[in-house]
C-alpha atoms as a PDB file:
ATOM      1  CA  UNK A   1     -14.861 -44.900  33.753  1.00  0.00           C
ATOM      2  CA  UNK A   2     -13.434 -41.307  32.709  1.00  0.00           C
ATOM      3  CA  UNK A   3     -14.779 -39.044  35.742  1.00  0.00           C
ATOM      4  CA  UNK A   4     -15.415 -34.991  34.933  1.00  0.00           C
ATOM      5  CA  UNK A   5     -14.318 -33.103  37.471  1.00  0.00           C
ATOM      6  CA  UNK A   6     -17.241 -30.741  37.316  1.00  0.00           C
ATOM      7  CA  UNK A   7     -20.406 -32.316  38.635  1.00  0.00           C
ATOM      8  CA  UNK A   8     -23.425 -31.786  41.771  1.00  0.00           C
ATOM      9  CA  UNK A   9     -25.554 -34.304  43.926  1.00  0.00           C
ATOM     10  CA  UNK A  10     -28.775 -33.954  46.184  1.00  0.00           C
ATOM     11  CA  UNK A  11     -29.946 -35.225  49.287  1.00  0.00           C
ATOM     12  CA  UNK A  12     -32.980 -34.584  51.200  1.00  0.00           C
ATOM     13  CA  UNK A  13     -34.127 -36.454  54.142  1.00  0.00           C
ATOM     14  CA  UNK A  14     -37.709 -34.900  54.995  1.00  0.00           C
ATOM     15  CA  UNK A  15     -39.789 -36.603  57.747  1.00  0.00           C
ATOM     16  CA  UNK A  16     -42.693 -35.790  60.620  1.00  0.00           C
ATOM     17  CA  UNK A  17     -39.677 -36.135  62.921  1.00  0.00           C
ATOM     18  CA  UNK A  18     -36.675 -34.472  61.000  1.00  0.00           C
ATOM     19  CA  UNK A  19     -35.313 -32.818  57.833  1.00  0.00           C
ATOM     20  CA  UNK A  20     -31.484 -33.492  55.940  1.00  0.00           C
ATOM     21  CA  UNK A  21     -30.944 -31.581  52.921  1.00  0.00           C
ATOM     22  CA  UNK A  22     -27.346 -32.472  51.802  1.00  0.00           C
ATOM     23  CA  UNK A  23     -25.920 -30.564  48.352  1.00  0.00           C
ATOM     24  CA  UNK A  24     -22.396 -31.051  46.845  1.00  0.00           C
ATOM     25  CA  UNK A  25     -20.988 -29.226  43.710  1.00  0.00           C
ATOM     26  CA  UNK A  26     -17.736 -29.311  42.382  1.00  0.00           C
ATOM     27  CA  UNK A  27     -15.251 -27.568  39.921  1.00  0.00           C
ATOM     28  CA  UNK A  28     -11.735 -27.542  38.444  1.00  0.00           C
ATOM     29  CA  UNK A  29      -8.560 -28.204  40.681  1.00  0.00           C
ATOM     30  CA  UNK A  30      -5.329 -29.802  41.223  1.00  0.00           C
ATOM     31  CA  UNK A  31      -5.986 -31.608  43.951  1.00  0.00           C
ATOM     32  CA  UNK A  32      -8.461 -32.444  46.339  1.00  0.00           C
ATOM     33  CA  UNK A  33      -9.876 -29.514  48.749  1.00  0.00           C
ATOM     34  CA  UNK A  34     -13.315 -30.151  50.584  1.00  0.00           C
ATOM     35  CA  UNK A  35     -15.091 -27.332  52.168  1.00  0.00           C
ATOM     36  CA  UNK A  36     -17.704 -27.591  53.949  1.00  0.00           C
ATOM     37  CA  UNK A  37     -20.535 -25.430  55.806  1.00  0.00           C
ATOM     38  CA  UNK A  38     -22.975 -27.236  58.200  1.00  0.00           C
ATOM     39  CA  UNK A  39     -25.017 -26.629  61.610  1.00  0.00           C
ATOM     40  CA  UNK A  40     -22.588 -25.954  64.947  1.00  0.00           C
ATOM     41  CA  UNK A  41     -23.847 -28.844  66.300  1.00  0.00           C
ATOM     42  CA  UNK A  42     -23.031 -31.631  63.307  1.00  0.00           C
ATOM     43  CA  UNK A  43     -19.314 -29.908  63.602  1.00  0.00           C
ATOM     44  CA  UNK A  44     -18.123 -33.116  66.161  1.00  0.00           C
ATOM     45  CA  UNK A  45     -18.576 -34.892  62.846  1.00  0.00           C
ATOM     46  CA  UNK A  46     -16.462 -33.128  60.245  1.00  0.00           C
ATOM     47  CA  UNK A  47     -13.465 -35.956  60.174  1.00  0.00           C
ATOM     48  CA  UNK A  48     -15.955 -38.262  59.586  1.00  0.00           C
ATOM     49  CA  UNK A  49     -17.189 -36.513  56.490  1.00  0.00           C
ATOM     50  CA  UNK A  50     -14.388 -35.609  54.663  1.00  0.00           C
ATOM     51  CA  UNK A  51     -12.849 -39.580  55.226  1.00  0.00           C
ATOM     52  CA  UNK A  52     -16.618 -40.484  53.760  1.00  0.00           C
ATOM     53  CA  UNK A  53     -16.374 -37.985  51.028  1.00  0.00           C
ATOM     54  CA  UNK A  54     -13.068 -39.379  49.795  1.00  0.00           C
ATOM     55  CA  UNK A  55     -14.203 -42.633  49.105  1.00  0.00           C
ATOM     56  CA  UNK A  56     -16.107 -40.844  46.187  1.00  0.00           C
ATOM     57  CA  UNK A  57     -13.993 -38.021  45.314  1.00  0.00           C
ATOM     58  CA  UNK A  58     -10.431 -38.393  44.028  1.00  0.00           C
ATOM     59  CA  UNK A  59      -9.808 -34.262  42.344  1.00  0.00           C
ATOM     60  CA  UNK A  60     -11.873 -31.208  42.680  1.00  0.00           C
ATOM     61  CA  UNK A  61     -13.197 -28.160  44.465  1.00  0.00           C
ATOM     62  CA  UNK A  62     -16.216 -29.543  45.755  1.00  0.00           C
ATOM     63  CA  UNK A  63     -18.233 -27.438  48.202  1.00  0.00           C
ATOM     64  CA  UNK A  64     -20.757 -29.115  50.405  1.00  0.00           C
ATOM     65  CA  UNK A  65     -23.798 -27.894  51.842  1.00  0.00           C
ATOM     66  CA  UNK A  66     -25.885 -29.247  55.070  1.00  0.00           C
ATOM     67  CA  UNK A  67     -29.244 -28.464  56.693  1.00  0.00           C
ATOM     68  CA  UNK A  68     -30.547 -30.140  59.802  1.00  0.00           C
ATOM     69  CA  UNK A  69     -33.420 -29.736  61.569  1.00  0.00           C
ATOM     70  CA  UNK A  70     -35.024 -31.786  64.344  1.00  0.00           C
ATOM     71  CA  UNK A  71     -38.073 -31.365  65.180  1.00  0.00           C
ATOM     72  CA  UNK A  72     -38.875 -33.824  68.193  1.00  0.00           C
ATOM     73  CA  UNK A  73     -35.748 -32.518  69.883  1.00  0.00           C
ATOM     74  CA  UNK A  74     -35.469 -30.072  72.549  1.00  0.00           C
ATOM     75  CA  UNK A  75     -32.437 -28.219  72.603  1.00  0.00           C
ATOM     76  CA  UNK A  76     -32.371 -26.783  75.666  1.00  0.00           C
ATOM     77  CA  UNK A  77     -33.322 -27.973  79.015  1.00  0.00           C
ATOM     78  CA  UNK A  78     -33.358 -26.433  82.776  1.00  0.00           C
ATOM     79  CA  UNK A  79     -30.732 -27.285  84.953  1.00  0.00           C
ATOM     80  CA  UNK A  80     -30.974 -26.708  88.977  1.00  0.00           C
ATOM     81  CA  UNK A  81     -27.675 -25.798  90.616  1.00  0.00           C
ATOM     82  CA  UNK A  82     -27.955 -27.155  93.919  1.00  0.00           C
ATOM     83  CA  UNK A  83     -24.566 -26.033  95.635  1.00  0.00           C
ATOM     84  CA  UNK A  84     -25.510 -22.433  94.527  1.00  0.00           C
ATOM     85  CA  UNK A  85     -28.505 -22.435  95.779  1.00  0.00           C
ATOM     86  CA  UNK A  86     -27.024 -23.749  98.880  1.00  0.00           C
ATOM     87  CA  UNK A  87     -24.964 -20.810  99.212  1.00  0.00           C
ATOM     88  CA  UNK A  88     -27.754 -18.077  98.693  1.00  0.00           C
ATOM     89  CA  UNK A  89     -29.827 -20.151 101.664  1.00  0.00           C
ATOM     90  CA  UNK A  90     -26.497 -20.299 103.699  1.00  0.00           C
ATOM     91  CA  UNK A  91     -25.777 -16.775 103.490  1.00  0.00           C
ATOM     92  CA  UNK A  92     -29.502 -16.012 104.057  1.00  0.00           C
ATOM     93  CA  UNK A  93     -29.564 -17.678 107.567  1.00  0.00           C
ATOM     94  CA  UNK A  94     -26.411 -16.225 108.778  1.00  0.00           C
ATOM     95  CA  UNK A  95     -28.087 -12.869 107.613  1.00  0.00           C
ATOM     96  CA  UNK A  96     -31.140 -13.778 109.942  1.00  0.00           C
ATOM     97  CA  UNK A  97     -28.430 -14.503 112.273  1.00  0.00           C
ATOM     98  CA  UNK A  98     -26.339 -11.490 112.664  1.00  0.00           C
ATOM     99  CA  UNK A  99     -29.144  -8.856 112.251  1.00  0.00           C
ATOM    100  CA  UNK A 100     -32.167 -10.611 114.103  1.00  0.00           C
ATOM    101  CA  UNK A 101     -34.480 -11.016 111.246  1.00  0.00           C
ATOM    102  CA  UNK A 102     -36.897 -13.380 110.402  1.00  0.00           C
ATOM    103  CA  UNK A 103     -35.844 -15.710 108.076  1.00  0.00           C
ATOM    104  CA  UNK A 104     -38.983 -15.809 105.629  1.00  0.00           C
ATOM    105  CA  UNK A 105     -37.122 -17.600 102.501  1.00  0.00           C
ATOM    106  CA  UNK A 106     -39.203 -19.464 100.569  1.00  0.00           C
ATOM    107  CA  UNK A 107     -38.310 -22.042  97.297  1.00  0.00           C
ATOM    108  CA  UNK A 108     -39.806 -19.558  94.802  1.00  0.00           C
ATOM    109  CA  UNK A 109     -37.907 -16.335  96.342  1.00  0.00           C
ATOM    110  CA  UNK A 110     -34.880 -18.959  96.506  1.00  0.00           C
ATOM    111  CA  UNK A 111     -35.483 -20.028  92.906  1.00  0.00           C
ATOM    112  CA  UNK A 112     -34.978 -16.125  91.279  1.00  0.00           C
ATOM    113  CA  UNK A 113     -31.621 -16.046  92.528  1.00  0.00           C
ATOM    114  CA  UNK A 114     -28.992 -15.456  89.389  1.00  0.00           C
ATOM    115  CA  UNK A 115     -27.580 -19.214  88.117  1.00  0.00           C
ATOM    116  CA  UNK A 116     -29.679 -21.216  90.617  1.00  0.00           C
ATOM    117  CA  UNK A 117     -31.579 -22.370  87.812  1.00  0.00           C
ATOM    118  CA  UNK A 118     -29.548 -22.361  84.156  1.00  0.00           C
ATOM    119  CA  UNK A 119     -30.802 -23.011  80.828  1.00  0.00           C
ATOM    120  CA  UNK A 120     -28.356 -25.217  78.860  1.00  0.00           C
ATOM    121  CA  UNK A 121     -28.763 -27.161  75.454  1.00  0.00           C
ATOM    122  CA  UNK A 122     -29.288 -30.419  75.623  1.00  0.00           C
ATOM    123  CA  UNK A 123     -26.473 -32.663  74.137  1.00  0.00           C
ATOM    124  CA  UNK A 124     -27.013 -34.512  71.052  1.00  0.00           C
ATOM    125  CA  UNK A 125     -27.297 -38.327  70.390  1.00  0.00           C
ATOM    126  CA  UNK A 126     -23.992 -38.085  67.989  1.00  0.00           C
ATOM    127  CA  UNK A 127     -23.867 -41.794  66.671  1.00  0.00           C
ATOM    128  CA  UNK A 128     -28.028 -41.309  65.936  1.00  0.00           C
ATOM    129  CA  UNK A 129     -27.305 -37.984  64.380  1.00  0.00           C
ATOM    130  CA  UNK A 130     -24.055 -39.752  62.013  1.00  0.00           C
ATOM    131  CA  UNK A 131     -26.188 -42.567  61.011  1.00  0.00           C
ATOM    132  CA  UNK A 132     -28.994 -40.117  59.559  1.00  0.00           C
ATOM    133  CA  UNK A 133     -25.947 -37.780  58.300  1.00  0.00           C
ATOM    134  CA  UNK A 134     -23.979 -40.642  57.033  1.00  0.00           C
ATOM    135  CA  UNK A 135     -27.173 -41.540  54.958  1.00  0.00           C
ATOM    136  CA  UNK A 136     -27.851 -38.556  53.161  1.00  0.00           C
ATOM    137  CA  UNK A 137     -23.885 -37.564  52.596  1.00  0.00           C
ATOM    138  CA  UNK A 138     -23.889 -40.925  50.206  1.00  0.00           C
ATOM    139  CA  UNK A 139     -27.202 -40.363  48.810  1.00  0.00           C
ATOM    140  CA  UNK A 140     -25.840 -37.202  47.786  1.00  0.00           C
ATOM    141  CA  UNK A 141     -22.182 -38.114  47.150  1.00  0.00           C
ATOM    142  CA  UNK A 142     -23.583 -41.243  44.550  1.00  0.00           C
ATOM    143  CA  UNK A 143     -26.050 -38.480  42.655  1.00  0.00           C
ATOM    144  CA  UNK A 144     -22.464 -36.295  42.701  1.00  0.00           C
ATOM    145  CA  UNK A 145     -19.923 -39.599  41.265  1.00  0.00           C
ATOM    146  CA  UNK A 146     -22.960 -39.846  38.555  1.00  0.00           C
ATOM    147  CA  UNK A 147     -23.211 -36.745  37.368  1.00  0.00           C
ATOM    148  CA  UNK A 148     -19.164 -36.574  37.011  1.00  0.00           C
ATOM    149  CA  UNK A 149     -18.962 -39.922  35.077  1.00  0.00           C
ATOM    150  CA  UNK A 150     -22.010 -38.471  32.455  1.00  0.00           C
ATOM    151  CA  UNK A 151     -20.395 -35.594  32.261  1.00  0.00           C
ATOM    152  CA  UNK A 152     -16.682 -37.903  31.442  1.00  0.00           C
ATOM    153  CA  UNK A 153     -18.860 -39.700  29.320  1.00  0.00           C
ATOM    154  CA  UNK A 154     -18.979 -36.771  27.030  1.00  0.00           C
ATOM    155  CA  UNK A 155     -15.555 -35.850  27.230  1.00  0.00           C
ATOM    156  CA  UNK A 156     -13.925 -38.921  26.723  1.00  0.00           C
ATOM    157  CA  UNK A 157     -16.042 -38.858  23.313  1.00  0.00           C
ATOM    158  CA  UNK A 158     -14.763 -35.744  22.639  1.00  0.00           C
ATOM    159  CA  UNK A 159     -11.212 -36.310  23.221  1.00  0.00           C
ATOM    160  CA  UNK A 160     -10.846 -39.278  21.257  1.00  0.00           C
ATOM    161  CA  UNK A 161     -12.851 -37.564  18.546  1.00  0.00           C
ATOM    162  CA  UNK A 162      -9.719 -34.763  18.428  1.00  0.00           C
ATOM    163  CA  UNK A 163      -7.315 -38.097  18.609  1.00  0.00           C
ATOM    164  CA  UNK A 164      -8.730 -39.562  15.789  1.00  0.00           C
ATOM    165  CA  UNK A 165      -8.169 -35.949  14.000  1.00  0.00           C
ATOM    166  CA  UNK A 166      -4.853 -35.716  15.045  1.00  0.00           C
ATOM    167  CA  UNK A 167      -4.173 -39.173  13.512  1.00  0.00           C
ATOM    168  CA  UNK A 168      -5.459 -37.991  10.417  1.00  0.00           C
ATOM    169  CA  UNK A 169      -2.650 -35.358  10.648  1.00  0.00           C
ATOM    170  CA  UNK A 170       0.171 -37.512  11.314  1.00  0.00           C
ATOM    171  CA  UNK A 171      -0.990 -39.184   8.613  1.00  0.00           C
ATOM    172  CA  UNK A 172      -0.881 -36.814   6.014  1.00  0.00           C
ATOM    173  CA  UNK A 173       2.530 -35.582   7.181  1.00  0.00           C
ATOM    174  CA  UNK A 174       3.849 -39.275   6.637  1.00  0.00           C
ATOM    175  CA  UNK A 175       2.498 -39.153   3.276  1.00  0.00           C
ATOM    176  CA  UNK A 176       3.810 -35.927   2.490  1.00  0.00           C
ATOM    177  CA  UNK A 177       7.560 -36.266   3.666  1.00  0.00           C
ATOM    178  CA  UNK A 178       8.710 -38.093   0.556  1.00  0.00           C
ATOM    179  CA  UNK A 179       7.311 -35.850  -1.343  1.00  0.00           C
ATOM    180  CA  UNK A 180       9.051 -32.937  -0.193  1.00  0.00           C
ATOM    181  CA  UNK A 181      12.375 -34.982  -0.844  1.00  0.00           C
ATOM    182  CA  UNK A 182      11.278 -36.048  -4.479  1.00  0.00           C
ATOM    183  CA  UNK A 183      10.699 -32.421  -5.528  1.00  0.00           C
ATOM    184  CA  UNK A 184      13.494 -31.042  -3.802  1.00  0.00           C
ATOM    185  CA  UNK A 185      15.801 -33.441  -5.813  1.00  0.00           C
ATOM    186  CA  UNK A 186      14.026 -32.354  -8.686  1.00  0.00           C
ATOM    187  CA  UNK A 187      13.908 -28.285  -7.826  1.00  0.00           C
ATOM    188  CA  UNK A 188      18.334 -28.887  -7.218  1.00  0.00           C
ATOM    189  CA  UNK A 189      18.841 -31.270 -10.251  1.00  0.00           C
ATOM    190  CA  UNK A 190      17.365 -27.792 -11.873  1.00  0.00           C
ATOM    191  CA  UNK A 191      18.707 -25.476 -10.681  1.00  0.00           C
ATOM    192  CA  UNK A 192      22.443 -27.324 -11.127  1.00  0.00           C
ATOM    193  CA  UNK A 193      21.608 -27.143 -14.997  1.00  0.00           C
ATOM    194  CA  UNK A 194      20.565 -23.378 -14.616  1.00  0.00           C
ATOM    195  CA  UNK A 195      24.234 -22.796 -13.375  1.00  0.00           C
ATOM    196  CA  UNK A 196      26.371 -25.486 -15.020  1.00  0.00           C
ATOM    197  CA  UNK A 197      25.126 -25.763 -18.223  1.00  0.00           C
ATOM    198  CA  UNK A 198      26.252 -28.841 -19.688  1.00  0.00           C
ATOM    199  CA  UNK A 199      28.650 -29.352 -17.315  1.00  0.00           C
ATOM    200  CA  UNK A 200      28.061 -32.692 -15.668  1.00  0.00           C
ATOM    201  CA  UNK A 201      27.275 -32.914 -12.134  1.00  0.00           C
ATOM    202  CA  UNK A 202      28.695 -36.136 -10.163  1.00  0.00           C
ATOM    203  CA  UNK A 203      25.572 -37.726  -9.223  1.00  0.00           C
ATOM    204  CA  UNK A 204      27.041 -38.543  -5.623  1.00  0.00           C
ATOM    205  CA  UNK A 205      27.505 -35.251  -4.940  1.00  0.00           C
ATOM    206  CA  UNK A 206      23.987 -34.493  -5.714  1.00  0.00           C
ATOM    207  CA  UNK A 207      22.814 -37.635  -3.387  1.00  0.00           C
ATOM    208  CA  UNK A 208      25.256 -36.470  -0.270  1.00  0.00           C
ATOM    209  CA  UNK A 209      23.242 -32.700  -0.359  1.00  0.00           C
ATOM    210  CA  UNK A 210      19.826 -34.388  -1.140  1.00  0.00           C
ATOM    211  CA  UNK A 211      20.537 -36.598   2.052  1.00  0.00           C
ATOM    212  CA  UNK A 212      21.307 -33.776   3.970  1.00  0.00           C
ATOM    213  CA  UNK A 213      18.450 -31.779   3.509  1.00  0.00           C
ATOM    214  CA  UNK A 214      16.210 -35.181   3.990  1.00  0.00           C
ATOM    215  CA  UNK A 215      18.096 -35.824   7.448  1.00  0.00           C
ATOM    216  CA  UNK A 216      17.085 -32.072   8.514  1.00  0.00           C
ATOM    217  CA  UNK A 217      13.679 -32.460   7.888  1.00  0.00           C
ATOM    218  CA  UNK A 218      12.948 -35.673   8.762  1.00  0.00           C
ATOM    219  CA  UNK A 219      10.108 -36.123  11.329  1.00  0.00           C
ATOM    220  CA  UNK A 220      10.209 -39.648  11.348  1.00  0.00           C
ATOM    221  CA  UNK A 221      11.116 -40.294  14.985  1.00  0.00           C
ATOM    222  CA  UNK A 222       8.439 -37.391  15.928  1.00  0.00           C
ATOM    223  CA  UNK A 223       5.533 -39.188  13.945  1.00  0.00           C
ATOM    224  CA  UNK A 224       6.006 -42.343  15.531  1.00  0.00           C
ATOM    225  CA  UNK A 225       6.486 -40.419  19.343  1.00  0.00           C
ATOM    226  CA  UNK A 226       3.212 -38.848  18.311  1.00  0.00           C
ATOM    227  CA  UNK A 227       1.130 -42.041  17.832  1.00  0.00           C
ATOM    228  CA  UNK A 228       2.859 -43.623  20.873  1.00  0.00           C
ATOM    229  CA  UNK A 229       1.543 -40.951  22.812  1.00  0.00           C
ATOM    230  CA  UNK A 230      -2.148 -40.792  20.840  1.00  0.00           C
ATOM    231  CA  UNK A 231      -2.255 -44.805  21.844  1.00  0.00           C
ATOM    232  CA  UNK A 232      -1.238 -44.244  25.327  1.00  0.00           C
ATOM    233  CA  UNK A 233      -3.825 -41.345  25.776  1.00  0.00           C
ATOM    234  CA  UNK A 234      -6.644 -43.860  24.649  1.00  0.00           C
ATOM    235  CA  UNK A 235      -5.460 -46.709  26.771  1.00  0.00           C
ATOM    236  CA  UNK A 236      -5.317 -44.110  29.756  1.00  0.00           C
ATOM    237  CA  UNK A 237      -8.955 -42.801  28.938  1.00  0.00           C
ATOM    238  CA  UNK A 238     -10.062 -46.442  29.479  1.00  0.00           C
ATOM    239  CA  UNK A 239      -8.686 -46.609  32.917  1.00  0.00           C
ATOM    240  CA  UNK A 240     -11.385 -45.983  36.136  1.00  0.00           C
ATOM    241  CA  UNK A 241      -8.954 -44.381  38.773  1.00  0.00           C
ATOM    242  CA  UNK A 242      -8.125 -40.268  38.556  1.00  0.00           C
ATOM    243  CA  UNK A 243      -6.161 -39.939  35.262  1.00  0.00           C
ATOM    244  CA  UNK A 244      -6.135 -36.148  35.050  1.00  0.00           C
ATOM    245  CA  UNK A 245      -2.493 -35.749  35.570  1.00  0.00           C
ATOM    246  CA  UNK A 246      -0.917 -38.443  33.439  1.00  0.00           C
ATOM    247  CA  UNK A 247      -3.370 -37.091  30.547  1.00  0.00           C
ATOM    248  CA  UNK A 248      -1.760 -33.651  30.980  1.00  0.00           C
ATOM    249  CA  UNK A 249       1.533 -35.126  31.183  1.00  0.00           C
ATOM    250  CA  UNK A 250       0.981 -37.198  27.595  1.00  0.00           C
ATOM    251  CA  UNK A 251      -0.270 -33.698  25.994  1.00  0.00           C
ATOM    252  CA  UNK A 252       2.686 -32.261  27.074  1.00  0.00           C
ATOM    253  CA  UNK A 253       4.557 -34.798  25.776  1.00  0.00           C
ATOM    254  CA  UNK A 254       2.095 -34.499  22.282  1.00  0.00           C
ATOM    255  CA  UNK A 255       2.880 -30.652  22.247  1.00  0.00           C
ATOM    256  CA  UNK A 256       6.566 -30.706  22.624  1.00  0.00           C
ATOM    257  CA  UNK A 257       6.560 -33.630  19.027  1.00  0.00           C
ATOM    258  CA  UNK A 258       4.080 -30.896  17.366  1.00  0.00           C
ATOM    259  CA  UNK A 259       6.892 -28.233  18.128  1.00  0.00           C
ATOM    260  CA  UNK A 260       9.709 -29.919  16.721  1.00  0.00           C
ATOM    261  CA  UNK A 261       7.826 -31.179  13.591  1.00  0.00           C
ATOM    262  CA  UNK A 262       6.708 -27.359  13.492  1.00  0.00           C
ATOM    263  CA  UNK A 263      10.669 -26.707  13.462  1.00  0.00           C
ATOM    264  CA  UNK A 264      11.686 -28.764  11.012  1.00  0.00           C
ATOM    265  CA  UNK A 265       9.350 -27.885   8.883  1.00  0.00           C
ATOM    266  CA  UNK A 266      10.214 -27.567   5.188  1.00  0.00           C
ATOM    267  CA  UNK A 267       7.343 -27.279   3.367  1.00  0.00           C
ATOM    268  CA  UNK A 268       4.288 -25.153   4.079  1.00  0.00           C
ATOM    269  CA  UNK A 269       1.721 -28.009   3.803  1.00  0.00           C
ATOM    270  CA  UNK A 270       3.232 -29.530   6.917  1.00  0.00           C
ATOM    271  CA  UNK A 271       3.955 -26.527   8.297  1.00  0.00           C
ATOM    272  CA  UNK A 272       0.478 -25.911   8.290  1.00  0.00           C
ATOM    273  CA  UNK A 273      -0.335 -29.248   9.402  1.00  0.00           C
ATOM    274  CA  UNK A 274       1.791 -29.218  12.320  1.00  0.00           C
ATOM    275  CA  UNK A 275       0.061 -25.881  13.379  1.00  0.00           C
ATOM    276  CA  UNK A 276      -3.558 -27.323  13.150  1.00  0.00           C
ATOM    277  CA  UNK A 277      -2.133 -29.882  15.453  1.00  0.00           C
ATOM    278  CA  UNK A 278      -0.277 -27.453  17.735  1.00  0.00           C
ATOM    279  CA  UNK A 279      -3.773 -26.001  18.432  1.00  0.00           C
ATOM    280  CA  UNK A 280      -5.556 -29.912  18.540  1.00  0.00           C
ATOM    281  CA  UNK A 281      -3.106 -30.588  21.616  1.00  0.00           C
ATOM    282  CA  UNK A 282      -4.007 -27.209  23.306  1.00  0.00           C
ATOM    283  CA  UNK A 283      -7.878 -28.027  22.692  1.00  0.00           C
ATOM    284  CA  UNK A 284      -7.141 -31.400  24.704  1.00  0.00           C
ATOM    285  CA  UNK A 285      -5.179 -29.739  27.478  1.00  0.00           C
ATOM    286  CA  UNK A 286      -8.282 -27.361  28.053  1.00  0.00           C
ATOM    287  CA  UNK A 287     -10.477 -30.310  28.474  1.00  0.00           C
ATOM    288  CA  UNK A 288      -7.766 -32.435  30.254  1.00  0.00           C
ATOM    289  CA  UNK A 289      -8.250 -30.007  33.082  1.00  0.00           C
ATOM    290  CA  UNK A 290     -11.939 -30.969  33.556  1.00  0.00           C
ATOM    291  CA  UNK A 291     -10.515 -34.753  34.521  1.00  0.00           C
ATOM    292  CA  UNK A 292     -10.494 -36.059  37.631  1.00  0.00           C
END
């Protein structure tokens, strides 16, 4: 299904034990760029993440968001540095030694000695704390994929709405292009009395200029490009991987037939026509960019 590239997801993990709040939002962009913003100590797990997160996500900006808080964990413990403490006592004795004092060191005056005891966080249980994580990044990233394919929903309705209208314009030009020949047959048959009086006119020489002016304005080739392209759009809007860039590929392709009808042009009724669709193609390339 037709994925927006605009969309947000939730996650929130909330326990006597612990608490996971996971966010994602996402806007317009050409490829795929993933930043995210988490604790120090979930940073061992950042590959992991953005390999999870692109099971889901295919286009986009998408920031992501992570609080984590333990609260049965300690994170810092004491740690008792036995070969510096050996050194203090070492040095104290030969002190004792060299001077002739008592040696009255005790554990506790031993103990207050700089780095003999350290405080030092305690080291996480990484694969416990990637199976919580893991949990709440899909939570969130499913809530995320949703919201994107309600939001496609919409524009897929909305694009094949302006397709529809843009048939209805290729239509109406296909309709019209006869016409334009018929009265400009008639307008020259005219204006050949106007000047020759009743001078007769060979009537092949009148057919050779009338097929000249048909060949210059005919848009035939361009009509049927156009629908090709219309068809291929819709049959591309059906498809479920990322179809952003071959949809603004086609509207290129749909806004370079719209300029050469626009050129060729004899008649302001198509002329006008070929403007309103000018502006149809640039109303689909605007939301073309919201695909994934």
């Amino acid at each position: 299904m037709l994925k927006s590239m605009t969309g947000f997801g939730r996650s929130e993990i909330v326990n006597t034990e612990r608490k996971l709040v996971v966010e994602m939002k996402a806007v317009n962009h050409r490829y795929c760029e993933i930043s995210i913003k988490m604790p120090k100590k979930l940073s061992f797990c950042e590959a992991a993440i953005r390999s999870l997160l692109k099971q889901y996500i295919g286009r986009g900006k998408v920031d992501v968001f992570i609080l984590y808080e333990d609260y049965t964990e300690k994170t810092e413990c004491v740690k008792y540095n036995k070969e510096i403490a050996a050194e203090y006592l070492g040095c104290l004795r030969q002190m004792s030694e060299d001077f002739g004092l008592e040696n009255d060191i005790k554990v506790s005056n031993l103990s207050r000695y700089p780095d003999v005891f350290t405080l030092e966080e305690k080291s996480a249980d990484e694969e416990k704390l990637w199976e919580i994580l893991e949990k709440g990044i899909r939570e969130a990233a499913e809530q995320f994929v949703e919201s994107r394919l309600l939001e496609g929903g919409r524009l897929k309705k909305d694009l094949c709405k302006k397709l529809d209208g843009m048939l209805n314009g290729i239509r109406f030009i296909e309709e019209r292009s006869p016409a334009i020949i018929a009265e400009y047959r008639e307008k020259l048959t005219e204006k050949v009395r106007e000047l020759l009086g009743d001078t007769k006119l060979e009537e092949s020489i009148l057919a050779t200029e009338i097929i000249i002016f048909a060949d210059k304005i005919c848009v035939d080739e361009e009509t049927v490009r156009f629908r090709s392209h219309i068809a291929n759009m819709k049959e591309t809007l059906e498809l479920s991987e990322s179809i952003g860039r071959k949809l603004d590929f086609i509207a290129q392709e749909m806004n370079r037939e719209a300029n050469t009808i626009l050129s060729k042009a004899n008649d302001i009724e198509i002329s006008n026509c070929a403007i309103d669709l000018k502006t149809e193609v640039e109303k689909v390339r605007e939301q073309i960019q919201n695909i994934e």
